[in-house]
Protein backbone atom coordinates (compact mmCIF):
# COMPACT_ATOMS: atom_id res chain seq x y z
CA UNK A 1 0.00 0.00 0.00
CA UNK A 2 1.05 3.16 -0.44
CA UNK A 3 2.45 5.89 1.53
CA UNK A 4 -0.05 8.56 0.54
CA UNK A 5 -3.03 5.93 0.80
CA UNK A 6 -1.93 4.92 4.33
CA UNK A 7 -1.92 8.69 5.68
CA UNK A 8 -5.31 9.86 4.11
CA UNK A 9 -6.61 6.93 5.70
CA UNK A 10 -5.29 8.08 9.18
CA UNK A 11 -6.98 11.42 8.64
CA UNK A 12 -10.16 9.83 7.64
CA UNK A 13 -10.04 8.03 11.00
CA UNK A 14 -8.75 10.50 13.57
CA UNK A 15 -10.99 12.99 11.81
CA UNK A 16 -14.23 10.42 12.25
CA UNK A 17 -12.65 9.63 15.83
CA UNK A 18 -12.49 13.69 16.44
CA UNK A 19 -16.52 13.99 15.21
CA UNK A 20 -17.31 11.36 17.87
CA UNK A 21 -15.59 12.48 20.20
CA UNK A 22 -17.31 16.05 19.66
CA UNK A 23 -20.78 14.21 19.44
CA UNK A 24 -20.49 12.22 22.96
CA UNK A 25 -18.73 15.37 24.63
CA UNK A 26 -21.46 17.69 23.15
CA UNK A 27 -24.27 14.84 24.77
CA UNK A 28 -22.45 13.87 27.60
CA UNK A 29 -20.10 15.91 29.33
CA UNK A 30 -22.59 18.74 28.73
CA UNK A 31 -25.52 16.84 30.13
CA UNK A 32 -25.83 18.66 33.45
CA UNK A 33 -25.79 22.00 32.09
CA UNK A 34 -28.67 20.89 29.79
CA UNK A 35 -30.19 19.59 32.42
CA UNK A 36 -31.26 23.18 33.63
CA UNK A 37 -32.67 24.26 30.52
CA UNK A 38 -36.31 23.07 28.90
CA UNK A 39 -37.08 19.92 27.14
CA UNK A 40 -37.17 22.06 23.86
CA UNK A 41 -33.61 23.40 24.02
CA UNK A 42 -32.00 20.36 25.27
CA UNK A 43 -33.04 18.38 21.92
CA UNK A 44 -32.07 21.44 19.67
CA UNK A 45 -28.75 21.39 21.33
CA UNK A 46 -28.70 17.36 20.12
CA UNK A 47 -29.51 18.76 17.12
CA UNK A 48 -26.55 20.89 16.86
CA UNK A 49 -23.94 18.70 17.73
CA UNK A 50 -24.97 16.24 15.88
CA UNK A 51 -24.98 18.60 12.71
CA UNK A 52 -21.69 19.85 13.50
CA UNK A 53 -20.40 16.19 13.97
CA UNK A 54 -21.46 15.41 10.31
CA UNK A 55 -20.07 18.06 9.18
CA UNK A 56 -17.07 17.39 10.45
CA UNK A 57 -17.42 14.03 8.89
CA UNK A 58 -18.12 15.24 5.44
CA UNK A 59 -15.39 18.07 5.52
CA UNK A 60 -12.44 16.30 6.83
CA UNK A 61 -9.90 18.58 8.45
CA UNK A 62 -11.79 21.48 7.28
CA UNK A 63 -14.56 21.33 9.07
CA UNK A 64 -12.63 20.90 12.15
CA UNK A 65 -10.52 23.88 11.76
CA UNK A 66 -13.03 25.35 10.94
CA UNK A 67 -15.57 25.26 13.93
CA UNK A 68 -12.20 24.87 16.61
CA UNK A 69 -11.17 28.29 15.02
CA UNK A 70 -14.89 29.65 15.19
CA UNK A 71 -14.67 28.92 19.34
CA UNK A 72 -11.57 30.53 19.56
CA UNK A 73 -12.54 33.69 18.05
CA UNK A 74 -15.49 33.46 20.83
CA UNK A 75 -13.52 32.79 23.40
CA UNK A 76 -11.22 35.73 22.65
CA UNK A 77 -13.17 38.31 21.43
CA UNK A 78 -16.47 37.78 22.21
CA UNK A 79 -17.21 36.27 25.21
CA UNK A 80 -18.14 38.86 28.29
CA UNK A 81 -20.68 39.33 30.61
CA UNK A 82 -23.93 41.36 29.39
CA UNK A 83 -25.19 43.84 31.64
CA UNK A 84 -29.08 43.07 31.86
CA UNK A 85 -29.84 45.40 34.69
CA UNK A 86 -32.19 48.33 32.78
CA UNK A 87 -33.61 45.48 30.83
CA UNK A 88 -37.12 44.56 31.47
CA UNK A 89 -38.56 41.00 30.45
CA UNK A 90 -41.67 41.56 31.85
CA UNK A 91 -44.43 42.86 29.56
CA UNK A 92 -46.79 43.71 33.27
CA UNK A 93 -43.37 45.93 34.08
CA UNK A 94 -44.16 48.15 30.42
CA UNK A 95 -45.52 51.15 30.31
CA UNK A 96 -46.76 52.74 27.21
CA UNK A 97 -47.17 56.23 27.09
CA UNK A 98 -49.67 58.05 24.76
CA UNK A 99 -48.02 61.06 22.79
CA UNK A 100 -49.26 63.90 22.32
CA UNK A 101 -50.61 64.87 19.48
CA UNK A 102 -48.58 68.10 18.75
CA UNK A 103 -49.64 69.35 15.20
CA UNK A 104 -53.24 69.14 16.17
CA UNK A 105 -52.80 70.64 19.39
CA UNK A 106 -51.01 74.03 17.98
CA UNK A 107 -53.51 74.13 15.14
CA UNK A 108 -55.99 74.28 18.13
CA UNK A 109 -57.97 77.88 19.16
CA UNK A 110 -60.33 79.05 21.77
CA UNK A 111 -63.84 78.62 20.71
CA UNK A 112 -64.54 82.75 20.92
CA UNK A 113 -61.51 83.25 18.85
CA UNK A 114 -62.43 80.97 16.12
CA UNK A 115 -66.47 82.48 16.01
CA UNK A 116 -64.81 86.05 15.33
CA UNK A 117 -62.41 84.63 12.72
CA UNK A 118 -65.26 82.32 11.59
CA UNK A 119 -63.29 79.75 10.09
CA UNK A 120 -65.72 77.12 9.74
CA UNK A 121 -62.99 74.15 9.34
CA UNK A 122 -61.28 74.92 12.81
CA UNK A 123 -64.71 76.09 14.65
CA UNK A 124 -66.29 72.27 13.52
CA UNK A 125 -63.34 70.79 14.64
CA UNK A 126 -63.23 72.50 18.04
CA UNK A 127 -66.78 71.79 18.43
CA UNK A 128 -66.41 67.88 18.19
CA UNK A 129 -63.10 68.22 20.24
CA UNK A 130 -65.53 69.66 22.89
CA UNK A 131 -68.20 66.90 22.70
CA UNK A 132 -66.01 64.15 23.12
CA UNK A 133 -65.02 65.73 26.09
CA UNK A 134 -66.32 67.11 29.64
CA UNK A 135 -68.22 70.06 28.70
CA UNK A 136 -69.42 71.52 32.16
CA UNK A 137 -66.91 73.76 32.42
CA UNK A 138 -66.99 75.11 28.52
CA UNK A 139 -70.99 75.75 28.59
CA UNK A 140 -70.50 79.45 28.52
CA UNK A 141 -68.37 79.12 25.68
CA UNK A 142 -70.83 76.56 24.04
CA UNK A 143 -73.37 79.34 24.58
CA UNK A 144 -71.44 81.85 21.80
CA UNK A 145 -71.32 79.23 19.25
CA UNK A 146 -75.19 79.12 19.23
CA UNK A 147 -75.43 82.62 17.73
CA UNK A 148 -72.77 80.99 14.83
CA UNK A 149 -73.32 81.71 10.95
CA UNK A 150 -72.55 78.32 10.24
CA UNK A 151 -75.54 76.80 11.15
CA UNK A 152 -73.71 73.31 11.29
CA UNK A 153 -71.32 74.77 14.35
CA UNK A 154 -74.77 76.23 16.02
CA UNK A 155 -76.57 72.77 15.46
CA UNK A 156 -73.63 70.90 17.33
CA UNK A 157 -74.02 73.54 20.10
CA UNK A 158 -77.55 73.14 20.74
CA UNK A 159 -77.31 69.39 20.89
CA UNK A 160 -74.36 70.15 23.49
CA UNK A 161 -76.14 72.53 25.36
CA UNK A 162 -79.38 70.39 25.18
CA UNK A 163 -78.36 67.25 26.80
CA UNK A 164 -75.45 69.19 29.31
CA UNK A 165 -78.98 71.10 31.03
CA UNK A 166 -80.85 67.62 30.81
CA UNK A 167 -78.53 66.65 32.77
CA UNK A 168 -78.02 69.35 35.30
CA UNK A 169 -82.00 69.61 35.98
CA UNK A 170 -82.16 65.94 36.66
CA UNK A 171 -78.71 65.14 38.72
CA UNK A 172 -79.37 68.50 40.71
CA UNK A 173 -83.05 67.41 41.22
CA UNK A 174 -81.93 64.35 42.47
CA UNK A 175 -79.84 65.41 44.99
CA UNK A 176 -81.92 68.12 46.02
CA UNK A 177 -85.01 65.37 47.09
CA UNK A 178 -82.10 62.70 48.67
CA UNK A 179 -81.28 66.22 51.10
CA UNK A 180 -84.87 66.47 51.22
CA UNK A 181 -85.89 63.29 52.37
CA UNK A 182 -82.99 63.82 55.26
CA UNK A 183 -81.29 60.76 56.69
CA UNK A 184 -77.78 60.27 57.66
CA UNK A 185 -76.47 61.22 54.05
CA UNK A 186 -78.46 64.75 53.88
CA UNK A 187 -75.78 66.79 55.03
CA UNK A 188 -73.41 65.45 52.17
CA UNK A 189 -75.78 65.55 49.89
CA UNK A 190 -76.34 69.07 50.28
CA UNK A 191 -72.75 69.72 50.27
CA UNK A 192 -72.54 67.89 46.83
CA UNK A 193 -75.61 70.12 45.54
CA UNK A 194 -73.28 73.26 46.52
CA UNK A 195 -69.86 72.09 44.88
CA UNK A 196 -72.22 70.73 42.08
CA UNK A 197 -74.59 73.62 41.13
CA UNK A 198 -71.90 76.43 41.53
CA UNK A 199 -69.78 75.08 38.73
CA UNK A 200 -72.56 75.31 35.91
CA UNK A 201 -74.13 78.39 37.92
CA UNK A 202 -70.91 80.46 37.59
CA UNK A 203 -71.12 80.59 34.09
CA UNK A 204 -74.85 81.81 33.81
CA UNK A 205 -75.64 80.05 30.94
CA UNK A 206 -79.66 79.52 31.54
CA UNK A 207 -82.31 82.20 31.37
CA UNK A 208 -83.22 85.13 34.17
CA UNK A 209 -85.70 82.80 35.44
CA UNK A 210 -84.36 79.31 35.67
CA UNK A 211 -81.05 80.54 37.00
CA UNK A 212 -82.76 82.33 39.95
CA UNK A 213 -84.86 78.60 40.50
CA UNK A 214 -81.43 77.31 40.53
CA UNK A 215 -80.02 79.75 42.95
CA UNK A 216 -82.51 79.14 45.14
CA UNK A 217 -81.94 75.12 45.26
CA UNK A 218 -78.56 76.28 46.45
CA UNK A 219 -79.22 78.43 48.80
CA UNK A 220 -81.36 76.14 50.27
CA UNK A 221 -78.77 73.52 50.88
CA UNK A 222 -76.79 76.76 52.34
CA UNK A 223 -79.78 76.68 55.04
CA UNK A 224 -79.67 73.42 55.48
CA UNK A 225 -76.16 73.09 56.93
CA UNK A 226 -77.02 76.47 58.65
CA UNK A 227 -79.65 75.36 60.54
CA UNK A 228 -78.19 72.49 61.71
CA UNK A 229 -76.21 72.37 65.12
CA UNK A 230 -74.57 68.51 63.95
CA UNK A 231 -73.60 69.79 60.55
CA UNK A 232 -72.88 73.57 60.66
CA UNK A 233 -69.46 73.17 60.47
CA UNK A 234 -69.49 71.72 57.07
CA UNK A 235 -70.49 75.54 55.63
CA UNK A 236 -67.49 76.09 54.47
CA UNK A 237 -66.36 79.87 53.90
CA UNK A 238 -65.80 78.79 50.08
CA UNK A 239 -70.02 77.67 50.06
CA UNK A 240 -70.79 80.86 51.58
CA UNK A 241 -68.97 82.97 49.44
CA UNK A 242 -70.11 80.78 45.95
CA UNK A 243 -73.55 81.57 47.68
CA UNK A 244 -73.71 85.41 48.18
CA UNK A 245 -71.73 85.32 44.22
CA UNK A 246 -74.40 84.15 42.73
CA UNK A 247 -77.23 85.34 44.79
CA UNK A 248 -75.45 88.83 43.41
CA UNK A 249 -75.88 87.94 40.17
CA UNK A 250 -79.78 88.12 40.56
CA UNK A 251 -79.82 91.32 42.69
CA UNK A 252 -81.21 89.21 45.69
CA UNK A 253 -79.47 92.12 48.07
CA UNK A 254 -81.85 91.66 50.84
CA UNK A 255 -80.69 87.36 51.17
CA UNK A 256 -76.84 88.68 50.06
CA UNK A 257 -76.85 90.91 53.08
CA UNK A 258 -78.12 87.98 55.39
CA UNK A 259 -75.52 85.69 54.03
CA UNK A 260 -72.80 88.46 54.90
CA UNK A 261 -73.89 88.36 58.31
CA UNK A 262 -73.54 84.27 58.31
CA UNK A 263 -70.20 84.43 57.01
CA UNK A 264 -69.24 86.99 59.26
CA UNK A 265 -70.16 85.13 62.12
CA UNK A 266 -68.86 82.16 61.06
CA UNK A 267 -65.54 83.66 59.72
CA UNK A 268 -64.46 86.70 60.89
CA UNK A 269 -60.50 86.44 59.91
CA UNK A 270 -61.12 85.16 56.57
CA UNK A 271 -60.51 87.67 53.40
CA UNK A 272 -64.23 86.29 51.46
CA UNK A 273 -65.64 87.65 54.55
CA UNK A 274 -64.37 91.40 53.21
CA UNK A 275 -65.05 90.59 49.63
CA UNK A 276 -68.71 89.44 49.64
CA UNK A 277 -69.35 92.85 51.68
CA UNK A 278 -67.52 94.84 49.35
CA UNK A 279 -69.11 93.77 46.25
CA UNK A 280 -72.51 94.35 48.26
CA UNK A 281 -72.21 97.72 48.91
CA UNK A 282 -70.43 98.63 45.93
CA UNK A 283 -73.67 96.84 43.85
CA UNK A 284 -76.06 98.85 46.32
CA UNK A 285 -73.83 101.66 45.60
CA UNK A 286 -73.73 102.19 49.82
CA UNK A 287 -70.26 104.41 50.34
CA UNK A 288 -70.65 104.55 53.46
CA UNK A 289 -70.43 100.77 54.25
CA UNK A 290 -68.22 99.82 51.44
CA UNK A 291 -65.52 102.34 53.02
CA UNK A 292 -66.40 101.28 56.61
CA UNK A 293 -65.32 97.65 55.53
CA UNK A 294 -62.38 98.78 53.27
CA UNK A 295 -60.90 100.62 56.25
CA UNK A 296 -61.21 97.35 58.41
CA UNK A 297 -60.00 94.95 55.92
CA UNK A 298 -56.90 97.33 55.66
CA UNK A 299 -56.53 97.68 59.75
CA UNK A 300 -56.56 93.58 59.52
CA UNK A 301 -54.24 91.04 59.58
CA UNK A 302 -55.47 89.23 56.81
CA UNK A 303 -52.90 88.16 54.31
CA UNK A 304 -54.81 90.04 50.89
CA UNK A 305 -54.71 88.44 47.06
CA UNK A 306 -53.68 90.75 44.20
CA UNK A 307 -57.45 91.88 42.99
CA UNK A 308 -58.28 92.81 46.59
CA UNK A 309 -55.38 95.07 46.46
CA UNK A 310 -55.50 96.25 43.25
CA UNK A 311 -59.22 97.81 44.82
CA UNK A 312 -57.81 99.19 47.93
CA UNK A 313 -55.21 100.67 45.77
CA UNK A 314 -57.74 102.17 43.58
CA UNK A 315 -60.40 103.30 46.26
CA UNK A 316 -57.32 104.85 49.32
C-alpha cells in the first residue's frame, strides 16, 4: 500500500474519531448543564452537535478547523458578561405612554376666537373636540357658538347645550329630594348640591328665570347646613362665598346681606368675609359701608390676594 493511501486513511479516522468524540462530549459531558434548561432546548442542542459532527465528517480537516477556530474567536473576542440590569422582560413591568398629538394641538384655538375669525374648518373641529369631552366647564363658551353663521357649528351647540342642562336639571333634582328626604347622608348631599350647582351656575348660561330657580336650590342647601347644630361646620367659607356670588348675580341684596352676616359670624379672619361685603355695597352703591369695611380689611391682619389690592389701591 502506499504511503499517501496509508496517511489519508489516518486522517479519515482520527478525523471520524475527532466527530465522535465532539458528538459524545457535546451529549455527555454537557448533560448537566442541559439539564437546567427546557425539554425544547435540550433536543435542539442534540440537534446541533450532531450537525456539527457530520459536518465534520463530510469536511475532513476542514470542518474541524473550521468550527475549533470559530470557538476561539469566541472565546477571545467575544465572550463577556452582558449587563441586563435596565432590561425589562416583563411585559406587566411596560408602560406605554400616549403622545401627544402636537400638530393638532397648535392648530388648536379658543372657541370665541375661532367664532370672530369664523373659520368654519377649525370652529367644527373644536366643536367635536368639545363633545367628546367634559363640557361643564366650557358651557358658557358653548353658549357663543349658538349665535354661529354656520348653522352646522350652532346645530352641534344646541345638541351640546341640550343634553349638558338635561342633565343638570335631573342630577341636581336628584340630589336636592335625597337632602330632602334627610337621613344620615343629607348633610353630604347638600354639600354635593353646593360644589355641584356652583360650577354650571358660575357661568350663567340659563335664562333670568331658571337661574334664579337654581339659585334658590342652592341656597337652600346653604340653610340646610345652617340650621343644623350637627352639621354647621361643614359651611365652608368657600359655600358661603359661591352663595352670596351668585345670589349677586340676581340682585337678591336683601338674602346677600343675610348671608354676609352668616359668614361673618362664622368667619371673621377670613378675606371672602371682606369681599362678599364689598361687592354688596359697591352693587347697592352704599359708600358709606363699602368704606367702613375697606378701612377694616386694611386695619386687619389678613394676608390680601392681588385683585383685593389692586381695589384698595384704587379706592385709598
Amino acid at each position: 500500500m502506499r504511503t499517501e493511501r496509508v496517511v489519508f486513511i489516518c486522517i479519515l479516522v482520527l478525523n471520524a474519531l475527532a466527530a465522535c468524540l465532539y458528538f459524545v462530549w457535546g451529549c455527555m459531558v454537557q448533560k448537566s448543564s442541559r439539564e437546567r434548561e427546557s425539554r425544547t432546548n435540550t433536543s435542539m442542542t442534540r440537534s446541533g452537535y450532531a450537525l456539527k459532527s457530520i459536518i465534520m465528517l463530510l469536511c475532513p480537516v476542514v470542518g474541524l478547523l473550521f468550527f475549533a477556530l470559530s470557538r476561539l474567536i469566541y472565546l477571545c473576542l467575544f465572550r463577556s458578561e452582558v449587563d441586563l440590569e435596565d432590561v425589562i422582560f416583563g411585559k406587566d413591568k411596560v408602560v406605554a405612554e400616549r403622545k401627544a398629538e402636537e400638530e393638532r394641538e397648535r392648530n388648536r384655538v379658543p372657541l370665541e376666537e375661532a367664532l370672530a375669525v369664523c373659520d368654519k374648518n377649525s370652529l367644527r373641529d373644536l366643536m367635536l373636540d368639545i363633545i367628546q369631552g367634559n363640557v361643564d366647564n366650557t358651557l358658557s363658551s358653548i353658549v357663543l357658538a349658538l349665535n354661529s353663521e354656520d348653522t352646522e357649528t350652532s346645530h352641534y351647540a344646541a345638541a351640546v347645550l341640550r343634553d349638558a342642562f338635561n342633565d343638570f336639571r335631573l342630577k341636581s333634582q336628584e340630589i336636592y329630594n335625597a337632602m330632602e328626604r334627610g337621613g344620615r347622608d343629607a348633610a353630604a348631599n347638600a354639600c354635593l348640591l353646593i360644589e355641584y350647582m356652583n360650577g354650571i351656575l358660575s357661568q350663567e348660561v340659563f335664562t333670568d328665570m331658571e337661574q334664579n330657580s337654581f339659585v334658590e336650590m342652592m341656597e337652600e342647601a346653604c340653610s340646610y347646613l345652617n340650621e343644623s347644630e350637627e352639621d354647621r361646620h361643614l359651611l365652608t367659607c368657600e359655600y358661603l362665598e359661591w352663595l352670596i356670588v351668585r345670589l349677586l348675580h340676581i340682585r337678591r341684596y336683601g338674602s346677600v346681606k343675610r348671608w354676609c352676616e352668616v359668614i361673618e359670624e362664622m368667619y371673621p379672619d377670613e378675606l371672602a368675609t371682606y369681599t362678599v361685603q364689598l361687592k354688596l355695597y359697591f352693587s347697592t352703591q352704599d359708600r358709606t359701608h363699602f368704606f367702613d369695611v375697606l378701612n377694616r380689611l386694611k386695619q386687619s391682619n389678613i394676608v390680601i390676594d392681588r385683585d383685593t389690592l389692586d381695589l384698595i389701591r384704587v379706592f385709598s
